[in-house]
N, C-alpha and C. Protein backbone atom coordinates (compact mmCIF):
# COMPACT_ATOMS: atom_id res chain seq x y z
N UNK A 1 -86.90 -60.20 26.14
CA UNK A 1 -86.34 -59.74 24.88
C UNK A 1 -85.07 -60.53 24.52
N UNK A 2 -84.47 -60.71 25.44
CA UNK A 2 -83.29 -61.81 25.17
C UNK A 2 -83.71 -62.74 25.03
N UNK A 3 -84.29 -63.63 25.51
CA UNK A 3 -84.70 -64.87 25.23
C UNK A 3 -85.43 -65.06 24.22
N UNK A 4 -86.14 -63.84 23.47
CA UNK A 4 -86.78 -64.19 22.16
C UNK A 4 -85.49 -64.01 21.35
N UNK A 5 -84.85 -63.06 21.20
CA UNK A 5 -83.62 -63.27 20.36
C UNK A 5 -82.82 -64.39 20.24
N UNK A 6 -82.56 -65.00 21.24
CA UNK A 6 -82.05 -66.07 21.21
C UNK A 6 -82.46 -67.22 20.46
N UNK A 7 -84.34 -67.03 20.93
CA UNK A 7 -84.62 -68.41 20.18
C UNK A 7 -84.87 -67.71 18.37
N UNK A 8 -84.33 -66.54 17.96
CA UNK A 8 -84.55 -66.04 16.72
C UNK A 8 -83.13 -66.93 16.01
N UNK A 9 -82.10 -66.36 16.97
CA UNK A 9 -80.85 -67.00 16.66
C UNK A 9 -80.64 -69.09 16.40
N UNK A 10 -81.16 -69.49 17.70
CA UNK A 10 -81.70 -71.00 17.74
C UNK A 10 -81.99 -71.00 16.26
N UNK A 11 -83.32 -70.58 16.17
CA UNK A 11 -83.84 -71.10 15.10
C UNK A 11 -83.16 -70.41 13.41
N UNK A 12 -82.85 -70.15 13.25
CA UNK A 12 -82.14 -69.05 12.38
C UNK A 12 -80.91 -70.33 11.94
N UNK A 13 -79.98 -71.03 13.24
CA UNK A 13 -79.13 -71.51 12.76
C UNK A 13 -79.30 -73.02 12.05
N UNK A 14 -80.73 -73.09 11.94
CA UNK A 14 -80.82 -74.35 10.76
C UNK A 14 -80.24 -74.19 9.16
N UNK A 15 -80.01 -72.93 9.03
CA UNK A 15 -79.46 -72.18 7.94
C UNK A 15 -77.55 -73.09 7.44
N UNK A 16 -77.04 -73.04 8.69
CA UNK A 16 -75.89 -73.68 8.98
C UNK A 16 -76.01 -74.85 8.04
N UNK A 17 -76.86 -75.73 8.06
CA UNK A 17 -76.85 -76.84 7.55
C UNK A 17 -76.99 -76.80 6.14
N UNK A 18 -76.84 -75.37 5.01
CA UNK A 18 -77.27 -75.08 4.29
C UNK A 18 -76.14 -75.87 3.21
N UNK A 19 -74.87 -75.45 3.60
CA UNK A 19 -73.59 -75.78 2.82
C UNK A 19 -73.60 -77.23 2.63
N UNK A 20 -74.10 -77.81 3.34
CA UNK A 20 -74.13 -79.68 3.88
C UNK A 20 -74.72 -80.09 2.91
N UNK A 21 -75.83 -79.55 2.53
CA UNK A 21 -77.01 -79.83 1.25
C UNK A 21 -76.40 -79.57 0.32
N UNK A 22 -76.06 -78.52 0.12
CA UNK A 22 -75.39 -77.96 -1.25
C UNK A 22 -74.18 -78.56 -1.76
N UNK A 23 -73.40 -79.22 -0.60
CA UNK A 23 -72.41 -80.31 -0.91
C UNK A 23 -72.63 -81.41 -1.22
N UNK A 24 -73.87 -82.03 -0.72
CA UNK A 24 -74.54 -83.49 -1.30
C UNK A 24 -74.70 -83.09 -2.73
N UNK A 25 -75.03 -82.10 -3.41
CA UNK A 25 -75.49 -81.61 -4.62
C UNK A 25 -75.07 -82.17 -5.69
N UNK A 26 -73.34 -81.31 -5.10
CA UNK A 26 -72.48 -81.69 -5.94
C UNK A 26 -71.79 -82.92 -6.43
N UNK A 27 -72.04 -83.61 -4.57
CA UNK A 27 -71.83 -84.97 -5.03
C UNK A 27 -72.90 -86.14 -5.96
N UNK A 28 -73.89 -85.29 -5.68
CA UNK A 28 -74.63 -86.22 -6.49
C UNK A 28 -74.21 -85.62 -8.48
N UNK A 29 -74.31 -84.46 -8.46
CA UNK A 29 -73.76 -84.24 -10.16
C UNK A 29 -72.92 -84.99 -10.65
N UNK A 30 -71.58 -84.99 -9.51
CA UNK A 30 -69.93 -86.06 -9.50
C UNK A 30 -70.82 -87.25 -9.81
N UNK A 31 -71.35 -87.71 -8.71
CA UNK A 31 -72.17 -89.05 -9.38
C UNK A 31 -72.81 -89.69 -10.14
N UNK A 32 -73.49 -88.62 -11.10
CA UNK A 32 -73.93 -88.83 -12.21
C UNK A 32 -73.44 -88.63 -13.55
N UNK A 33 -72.10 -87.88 -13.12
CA UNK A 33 -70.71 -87.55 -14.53
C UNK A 33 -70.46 -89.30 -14.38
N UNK A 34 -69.64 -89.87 -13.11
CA UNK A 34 -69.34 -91.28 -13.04
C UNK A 34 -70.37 -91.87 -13.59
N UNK A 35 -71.62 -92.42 -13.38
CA UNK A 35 -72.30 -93.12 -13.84
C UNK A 35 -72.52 -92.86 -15.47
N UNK A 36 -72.02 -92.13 -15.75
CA UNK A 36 -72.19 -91.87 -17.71
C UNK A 36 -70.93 -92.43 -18.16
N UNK A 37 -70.15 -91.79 -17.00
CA UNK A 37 -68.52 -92.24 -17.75
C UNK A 37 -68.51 -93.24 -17.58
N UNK A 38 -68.99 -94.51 -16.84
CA UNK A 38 -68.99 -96.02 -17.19
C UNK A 38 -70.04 -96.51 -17.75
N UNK A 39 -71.06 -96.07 -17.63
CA UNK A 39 -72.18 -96.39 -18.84
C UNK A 39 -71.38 -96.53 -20.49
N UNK A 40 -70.76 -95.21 -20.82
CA UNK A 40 -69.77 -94.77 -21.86
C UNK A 40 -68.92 -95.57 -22.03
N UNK A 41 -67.93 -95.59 -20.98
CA UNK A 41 -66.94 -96.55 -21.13
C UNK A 41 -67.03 -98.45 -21.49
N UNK A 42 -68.43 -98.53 -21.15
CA UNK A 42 -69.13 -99.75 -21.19
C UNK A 42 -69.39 -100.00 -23.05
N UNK A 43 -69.81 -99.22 -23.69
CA UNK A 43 -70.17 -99.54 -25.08
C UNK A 43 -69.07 -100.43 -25.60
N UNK A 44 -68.07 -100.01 -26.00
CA UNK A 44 -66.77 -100.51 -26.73
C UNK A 44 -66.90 -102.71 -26.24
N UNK A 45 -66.74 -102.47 -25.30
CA UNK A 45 -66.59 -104.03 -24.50
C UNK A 45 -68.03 -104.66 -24.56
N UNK A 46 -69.17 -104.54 -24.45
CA UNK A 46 -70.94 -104.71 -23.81
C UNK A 46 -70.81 -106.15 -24.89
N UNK A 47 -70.92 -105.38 -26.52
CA UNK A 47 -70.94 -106.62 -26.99
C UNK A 47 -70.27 -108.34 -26.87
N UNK A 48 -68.87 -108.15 -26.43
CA UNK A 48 -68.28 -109.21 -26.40
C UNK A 48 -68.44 -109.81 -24.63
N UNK A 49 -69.24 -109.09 -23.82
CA UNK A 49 -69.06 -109.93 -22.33
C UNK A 49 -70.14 -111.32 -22.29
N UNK A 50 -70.02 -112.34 -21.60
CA UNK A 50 -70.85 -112.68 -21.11
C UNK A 50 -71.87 -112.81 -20.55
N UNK A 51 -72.84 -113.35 -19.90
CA UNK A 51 -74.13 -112.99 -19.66
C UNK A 51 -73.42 -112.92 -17.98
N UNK A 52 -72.63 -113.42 -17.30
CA UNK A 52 -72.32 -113.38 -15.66
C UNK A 52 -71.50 -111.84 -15.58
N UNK A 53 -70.42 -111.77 -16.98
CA UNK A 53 -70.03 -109.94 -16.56
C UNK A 53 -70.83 -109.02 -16.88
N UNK A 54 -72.34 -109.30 -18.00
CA UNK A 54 -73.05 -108.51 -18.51
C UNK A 54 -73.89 -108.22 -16.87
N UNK A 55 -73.79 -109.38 -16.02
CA UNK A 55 -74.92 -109.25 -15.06
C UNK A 55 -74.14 -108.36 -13.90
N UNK A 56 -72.65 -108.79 -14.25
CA UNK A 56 -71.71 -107.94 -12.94
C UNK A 56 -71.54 -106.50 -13.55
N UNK A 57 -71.58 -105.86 -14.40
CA UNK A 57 -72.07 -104.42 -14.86
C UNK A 57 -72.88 -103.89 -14.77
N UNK A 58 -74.25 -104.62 -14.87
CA UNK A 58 -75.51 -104.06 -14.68
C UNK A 58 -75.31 -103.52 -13.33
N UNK A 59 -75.24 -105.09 -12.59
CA UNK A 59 -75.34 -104.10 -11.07
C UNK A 59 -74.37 -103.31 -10.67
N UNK A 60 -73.17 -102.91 -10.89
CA UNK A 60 -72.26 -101.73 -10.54
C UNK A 60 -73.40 -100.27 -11.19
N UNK A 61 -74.06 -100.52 -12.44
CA UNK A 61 -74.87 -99.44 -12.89
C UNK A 61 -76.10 -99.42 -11.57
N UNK A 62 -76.18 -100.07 -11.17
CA UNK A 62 -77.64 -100.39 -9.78
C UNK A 62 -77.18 -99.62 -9.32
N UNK A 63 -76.05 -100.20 -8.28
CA UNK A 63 -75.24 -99.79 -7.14
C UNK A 63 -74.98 -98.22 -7.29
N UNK A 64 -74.49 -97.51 -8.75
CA UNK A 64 -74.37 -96.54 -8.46
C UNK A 64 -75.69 -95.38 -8.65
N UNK A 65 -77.10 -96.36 -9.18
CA UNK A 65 -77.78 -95.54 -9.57
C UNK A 65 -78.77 -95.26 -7.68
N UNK A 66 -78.29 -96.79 -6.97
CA UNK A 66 -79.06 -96.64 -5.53
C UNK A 66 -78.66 -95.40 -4.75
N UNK A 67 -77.12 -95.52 -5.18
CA UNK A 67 -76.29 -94.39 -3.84
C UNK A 67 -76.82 -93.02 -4.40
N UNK A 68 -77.09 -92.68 -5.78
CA UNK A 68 -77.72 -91.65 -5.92
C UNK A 68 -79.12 -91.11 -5.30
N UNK A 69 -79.98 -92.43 -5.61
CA UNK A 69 -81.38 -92.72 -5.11
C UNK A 69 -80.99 -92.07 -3.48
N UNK A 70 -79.82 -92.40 -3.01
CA UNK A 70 -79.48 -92.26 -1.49
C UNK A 70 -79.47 -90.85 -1.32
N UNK A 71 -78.60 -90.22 -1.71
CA UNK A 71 -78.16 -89.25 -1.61
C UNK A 71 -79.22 -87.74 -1.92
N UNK A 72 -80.23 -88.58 -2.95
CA UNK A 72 -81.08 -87.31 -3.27
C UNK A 72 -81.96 -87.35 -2.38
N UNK A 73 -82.51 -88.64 -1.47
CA UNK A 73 -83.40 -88.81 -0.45
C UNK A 73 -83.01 -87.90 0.89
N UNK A 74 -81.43 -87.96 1.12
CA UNK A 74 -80.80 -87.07 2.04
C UNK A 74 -81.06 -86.00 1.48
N UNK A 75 -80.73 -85.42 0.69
CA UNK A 75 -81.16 -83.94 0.36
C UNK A 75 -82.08 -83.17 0.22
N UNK A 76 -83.18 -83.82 -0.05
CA UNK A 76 -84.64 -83.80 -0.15
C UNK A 76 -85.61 -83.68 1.25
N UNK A 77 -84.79 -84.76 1.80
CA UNK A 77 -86.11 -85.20 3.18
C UNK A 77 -85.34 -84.12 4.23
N UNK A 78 -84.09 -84.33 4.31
CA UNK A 78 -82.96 -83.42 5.00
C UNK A 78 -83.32 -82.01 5.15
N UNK A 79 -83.58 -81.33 3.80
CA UNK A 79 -83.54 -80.08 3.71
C UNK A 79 -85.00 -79.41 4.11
N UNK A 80 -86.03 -80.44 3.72
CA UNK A 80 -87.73 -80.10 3.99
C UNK A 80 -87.94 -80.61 5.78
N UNK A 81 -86.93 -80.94 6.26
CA UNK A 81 -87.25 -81.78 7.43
C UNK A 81 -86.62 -80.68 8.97
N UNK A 82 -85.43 -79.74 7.92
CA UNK A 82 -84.50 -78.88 9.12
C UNK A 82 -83.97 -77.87 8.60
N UNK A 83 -84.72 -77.69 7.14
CA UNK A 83 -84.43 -75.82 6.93
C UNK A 83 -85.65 -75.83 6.74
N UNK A 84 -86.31 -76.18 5.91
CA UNK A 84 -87.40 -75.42 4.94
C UNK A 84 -87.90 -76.02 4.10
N UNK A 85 -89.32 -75.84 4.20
CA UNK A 85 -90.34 -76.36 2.94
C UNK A 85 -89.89 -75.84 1.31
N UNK A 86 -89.77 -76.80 1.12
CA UNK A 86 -89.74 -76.69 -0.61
C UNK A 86 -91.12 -76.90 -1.34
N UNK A 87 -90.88 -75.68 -1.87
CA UNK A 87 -91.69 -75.37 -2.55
C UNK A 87 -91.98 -75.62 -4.26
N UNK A 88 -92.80 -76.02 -5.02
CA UNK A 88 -92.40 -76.73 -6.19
C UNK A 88 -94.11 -76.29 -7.12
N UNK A 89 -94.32 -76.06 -8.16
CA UNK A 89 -95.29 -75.62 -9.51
C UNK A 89 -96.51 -76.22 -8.97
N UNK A 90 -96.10 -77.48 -9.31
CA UNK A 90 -97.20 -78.45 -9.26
C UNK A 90 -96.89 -79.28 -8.26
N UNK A 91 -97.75 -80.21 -7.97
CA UNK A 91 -97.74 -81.06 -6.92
C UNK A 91 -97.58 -82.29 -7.58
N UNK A 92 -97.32 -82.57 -8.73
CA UNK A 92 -97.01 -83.90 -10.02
C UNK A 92 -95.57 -83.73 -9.72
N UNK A 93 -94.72 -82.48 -9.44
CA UNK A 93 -93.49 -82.06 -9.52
C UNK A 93 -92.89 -82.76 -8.13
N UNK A 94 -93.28 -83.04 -7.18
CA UNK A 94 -93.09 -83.24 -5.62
C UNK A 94 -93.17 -85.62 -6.24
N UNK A 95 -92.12 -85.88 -5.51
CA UNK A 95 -92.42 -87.14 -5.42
C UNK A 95 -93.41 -87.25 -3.62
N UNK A 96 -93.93 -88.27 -3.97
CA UNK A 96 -95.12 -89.05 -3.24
C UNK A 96 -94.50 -88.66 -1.76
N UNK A 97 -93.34 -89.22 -1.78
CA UNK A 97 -92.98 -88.76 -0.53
C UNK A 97 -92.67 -88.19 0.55
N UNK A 98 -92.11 -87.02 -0.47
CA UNK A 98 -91.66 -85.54 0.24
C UNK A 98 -92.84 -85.06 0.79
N UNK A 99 -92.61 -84.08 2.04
CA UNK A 99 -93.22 -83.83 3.02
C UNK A 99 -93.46 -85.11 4.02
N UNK A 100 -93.40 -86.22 3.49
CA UNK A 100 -93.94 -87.28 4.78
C UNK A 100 -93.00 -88.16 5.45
N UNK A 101 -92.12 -87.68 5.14
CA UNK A 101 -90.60 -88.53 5.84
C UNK A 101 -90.55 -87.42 6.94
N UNK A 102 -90.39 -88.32 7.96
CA UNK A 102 -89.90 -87.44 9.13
C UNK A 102 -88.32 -88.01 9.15
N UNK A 103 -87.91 -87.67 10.59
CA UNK A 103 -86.11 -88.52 11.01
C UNK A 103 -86.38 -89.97 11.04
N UNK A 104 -87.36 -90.59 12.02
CA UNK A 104 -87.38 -91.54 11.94
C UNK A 104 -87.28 -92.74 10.30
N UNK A 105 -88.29 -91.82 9.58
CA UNK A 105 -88.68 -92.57 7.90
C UNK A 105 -87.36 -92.35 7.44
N UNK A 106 -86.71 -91.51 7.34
CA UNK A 106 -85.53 -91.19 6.79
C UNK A 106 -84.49 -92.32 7.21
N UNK A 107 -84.24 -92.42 8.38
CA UNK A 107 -83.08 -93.37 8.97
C UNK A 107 -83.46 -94.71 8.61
N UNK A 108 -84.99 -95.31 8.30
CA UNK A 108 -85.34 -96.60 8.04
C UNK A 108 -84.86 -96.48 6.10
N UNK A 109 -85.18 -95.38 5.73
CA UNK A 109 -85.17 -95.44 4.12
C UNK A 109 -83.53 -95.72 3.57
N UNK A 110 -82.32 -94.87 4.71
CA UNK A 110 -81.38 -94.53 4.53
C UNK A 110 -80.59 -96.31 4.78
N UNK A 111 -81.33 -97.10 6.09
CA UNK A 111 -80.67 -98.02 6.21
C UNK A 111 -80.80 -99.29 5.35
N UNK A 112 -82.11 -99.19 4.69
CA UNK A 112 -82.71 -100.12 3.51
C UNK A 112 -82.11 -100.25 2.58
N UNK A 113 -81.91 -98.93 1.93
CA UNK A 113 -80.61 -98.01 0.66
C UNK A 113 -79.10 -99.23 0.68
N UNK A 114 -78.96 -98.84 2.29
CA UNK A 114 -77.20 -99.37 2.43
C UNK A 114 -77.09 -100.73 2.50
N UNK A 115 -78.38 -101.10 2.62
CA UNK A 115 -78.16 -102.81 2.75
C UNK A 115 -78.29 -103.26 1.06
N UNK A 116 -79.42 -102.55 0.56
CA UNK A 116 -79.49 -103.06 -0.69
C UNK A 116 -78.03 -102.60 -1.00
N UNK A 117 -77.66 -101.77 -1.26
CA UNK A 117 -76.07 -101.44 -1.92
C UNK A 117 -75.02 -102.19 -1.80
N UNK A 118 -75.10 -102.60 0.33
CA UNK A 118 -74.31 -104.23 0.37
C UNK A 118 -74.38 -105.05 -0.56
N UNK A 119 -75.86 -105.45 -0.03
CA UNK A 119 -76.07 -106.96 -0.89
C UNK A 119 -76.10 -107.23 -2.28
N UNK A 120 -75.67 -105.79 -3.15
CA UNK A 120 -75.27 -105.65 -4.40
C UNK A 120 -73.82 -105.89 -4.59
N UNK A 121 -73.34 -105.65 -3.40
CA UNK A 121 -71.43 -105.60 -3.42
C UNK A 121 -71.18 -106.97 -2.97
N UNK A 122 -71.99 -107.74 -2.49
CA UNK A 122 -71.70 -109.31 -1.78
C UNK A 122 -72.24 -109.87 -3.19
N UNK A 123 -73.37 -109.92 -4.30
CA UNK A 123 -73.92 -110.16 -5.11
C UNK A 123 -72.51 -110.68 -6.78
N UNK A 124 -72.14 -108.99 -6.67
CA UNK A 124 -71.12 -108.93 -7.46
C UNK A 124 -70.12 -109.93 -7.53
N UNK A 125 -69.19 -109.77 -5.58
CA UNK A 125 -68.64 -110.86 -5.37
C UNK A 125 -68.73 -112.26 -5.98
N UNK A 126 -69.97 -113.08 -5.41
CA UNK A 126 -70.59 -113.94 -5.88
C UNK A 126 -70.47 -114.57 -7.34
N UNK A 127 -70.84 -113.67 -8.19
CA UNK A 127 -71.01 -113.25 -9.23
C UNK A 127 -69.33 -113.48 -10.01
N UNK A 128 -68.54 -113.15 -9.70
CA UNK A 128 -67.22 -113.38 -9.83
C UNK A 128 -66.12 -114.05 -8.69
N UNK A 129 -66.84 -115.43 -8.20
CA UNK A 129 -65.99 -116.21 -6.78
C UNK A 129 -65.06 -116.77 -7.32
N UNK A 130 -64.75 -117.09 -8.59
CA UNK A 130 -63.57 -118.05 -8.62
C UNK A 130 -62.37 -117.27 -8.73
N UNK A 131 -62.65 -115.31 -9.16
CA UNK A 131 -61.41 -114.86 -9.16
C UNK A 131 -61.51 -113.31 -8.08
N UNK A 132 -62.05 -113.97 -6.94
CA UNK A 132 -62.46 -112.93 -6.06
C UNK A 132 -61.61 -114.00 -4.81
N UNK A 133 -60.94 -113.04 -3.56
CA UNK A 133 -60.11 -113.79 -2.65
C UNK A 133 -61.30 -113.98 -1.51
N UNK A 134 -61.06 -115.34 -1.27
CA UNK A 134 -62.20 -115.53 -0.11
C UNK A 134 -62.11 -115.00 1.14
N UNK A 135 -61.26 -114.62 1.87
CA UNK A 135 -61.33 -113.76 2.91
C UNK A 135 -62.24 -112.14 2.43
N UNK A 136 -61.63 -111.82 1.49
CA UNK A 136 -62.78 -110.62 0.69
C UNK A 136 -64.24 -111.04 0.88
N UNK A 137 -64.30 -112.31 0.52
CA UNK A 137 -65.88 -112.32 0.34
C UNK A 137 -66.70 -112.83 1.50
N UNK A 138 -65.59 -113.04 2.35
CA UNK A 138 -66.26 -113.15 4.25
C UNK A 138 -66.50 -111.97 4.71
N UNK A 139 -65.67 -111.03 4.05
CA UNK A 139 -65.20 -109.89 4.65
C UNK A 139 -66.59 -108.51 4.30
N UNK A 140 -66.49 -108.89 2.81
CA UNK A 140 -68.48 -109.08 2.60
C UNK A 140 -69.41 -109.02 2.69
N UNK A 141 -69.55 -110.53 3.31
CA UNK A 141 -70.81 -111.07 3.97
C UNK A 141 -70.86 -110.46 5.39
N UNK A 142 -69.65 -110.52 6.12
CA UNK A 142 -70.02 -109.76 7.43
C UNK A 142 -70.19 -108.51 7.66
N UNK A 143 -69.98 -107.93 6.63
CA UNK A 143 -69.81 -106.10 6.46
C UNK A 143 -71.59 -106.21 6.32
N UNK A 144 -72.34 -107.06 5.52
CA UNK A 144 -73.42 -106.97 4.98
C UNK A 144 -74.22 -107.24 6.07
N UNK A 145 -74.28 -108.40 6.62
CA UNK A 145 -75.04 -108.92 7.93
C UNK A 145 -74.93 -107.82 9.10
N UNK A 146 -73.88 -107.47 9.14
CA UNK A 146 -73.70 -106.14 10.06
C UNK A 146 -74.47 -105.11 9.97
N UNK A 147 -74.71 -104.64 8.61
CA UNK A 147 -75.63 -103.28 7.90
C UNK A 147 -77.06 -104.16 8.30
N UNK A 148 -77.36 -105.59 7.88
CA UNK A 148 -78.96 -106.23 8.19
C UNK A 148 -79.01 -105.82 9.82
N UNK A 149 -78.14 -106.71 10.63
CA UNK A 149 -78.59 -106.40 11.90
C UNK A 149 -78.84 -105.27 12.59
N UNK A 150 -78.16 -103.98 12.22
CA UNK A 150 -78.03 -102.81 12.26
C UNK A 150 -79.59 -102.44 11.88
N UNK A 151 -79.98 -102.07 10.79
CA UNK A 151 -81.12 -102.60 10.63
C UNK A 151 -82.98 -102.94 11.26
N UNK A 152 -81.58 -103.95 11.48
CA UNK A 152 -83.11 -104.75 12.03
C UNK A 152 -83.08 -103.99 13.65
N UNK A 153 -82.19 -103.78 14.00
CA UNK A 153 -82.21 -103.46 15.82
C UNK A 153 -82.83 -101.98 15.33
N UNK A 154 -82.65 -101.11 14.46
CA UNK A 154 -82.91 -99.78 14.39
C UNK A 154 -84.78 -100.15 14.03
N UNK A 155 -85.38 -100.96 13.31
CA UNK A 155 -86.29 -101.22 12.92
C UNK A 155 -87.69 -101.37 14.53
N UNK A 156 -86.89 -102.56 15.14
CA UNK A 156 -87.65 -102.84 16.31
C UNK A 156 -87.39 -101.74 17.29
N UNK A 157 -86.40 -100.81 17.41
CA UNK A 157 -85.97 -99.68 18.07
C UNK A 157 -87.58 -98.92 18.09
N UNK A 158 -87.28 -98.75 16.69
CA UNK A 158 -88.73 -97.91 15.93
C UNK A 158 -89.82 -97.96 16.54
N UNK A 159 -90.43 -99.62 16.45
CA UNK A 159 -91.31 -100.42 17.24
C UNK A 159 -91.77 -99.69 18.53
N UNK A 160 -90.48 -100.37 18.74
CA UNK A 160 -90.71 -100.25 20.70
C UNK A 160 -90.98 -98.58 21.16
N UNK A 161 -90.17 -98.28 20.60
CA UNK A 161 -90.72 -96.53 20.97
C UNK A 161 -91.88 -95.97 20.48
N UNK A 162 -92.60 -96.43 19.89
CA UNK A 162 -93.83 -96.16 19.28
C UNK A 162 -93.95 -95.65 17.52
N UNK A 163 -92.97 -95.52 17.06
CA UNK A 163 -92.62 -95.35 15.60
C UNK A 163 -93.66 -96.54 14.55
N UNK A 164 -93.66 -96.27 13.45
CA UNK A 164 -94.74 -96.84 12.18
C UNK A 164 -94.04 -98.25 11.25
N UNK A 165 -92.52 -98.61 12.12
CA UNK A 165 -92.13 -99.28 11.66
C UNK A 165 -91.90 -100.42 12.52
């Protein structure tokens, strides 16, 4: 009798993780007020930029539309993966993916996310080198190669243990 209670309690405290979700939430709303307020803030100036700052705006609009892409994948795969099935009308309503991410899919999706987001922030750089400080843009490239190798060792990790990746 104790030991079933216990594992009532065990299992019961996936609940804990409830606030964690509900805080990504918000950050993702915050994130999508920002992404309007520079979308917005973007009209006034759009016409007069160039085609290299028109291209260094776009991707800050990427960058912030990926970390969202990020964040709702955490909340989504997170919450169906260690509280509870979500439940949804239709099955048109459910993207393709949900239900089939386990931890492993998740950590490969999550590390894909951060590299693309790098190599959007090394891109930008690029994108503006003649008035960007070059130690910054080593600083960069190795932040970026770091997130690839990272990566790639988590990838063959996958491999070797018997994982789909």
């Amino acid at each position: 009798m104790i030991e079933r209670a216990l594992h009532r309690l065990l299992f019961a405290s996936r609940w804990l993780l409830l606030p964690f979700y509900l805080g990504l939430v918000v950050a993702l709303a915050l994130l999508a007020f920002k992404f309007m307020q520079k979308l917005i803030s973007l009209f006034p100036e759009f016409i007069g930029l160039d085609l290299d700052a028109t291209i260094v705006v776009s991707l800050k609009l990427v960058d912030i539309a990926l970390t969202g892409n990020l964040l709702l994948m955490v909340i989504l795969a997170g919450y169906e993966n260690f509280i509870s099935r979500i439940e949804t009308d239709t099955k048109e309503e459910r993207p393709a993916w949900m239900g089939k991410v386990d931890f492993a899919d998740l950590k490969m999706k999550l590390i894909t996310s951060i590299v693309a987001i790098s190599a959007i922030q090394v891109l930008e750089a690029f994108m503006n080198i003649e008035a960007t400080n070059k130690v910054d843009v080593a600083w960069l490239v190795g932040i970026h190669m770091m997130f690839v190798f990272s990566g790639l060792i988590l990838a063959i990790s996958d491999r070797i243990g018997g994982g789909k990746h």
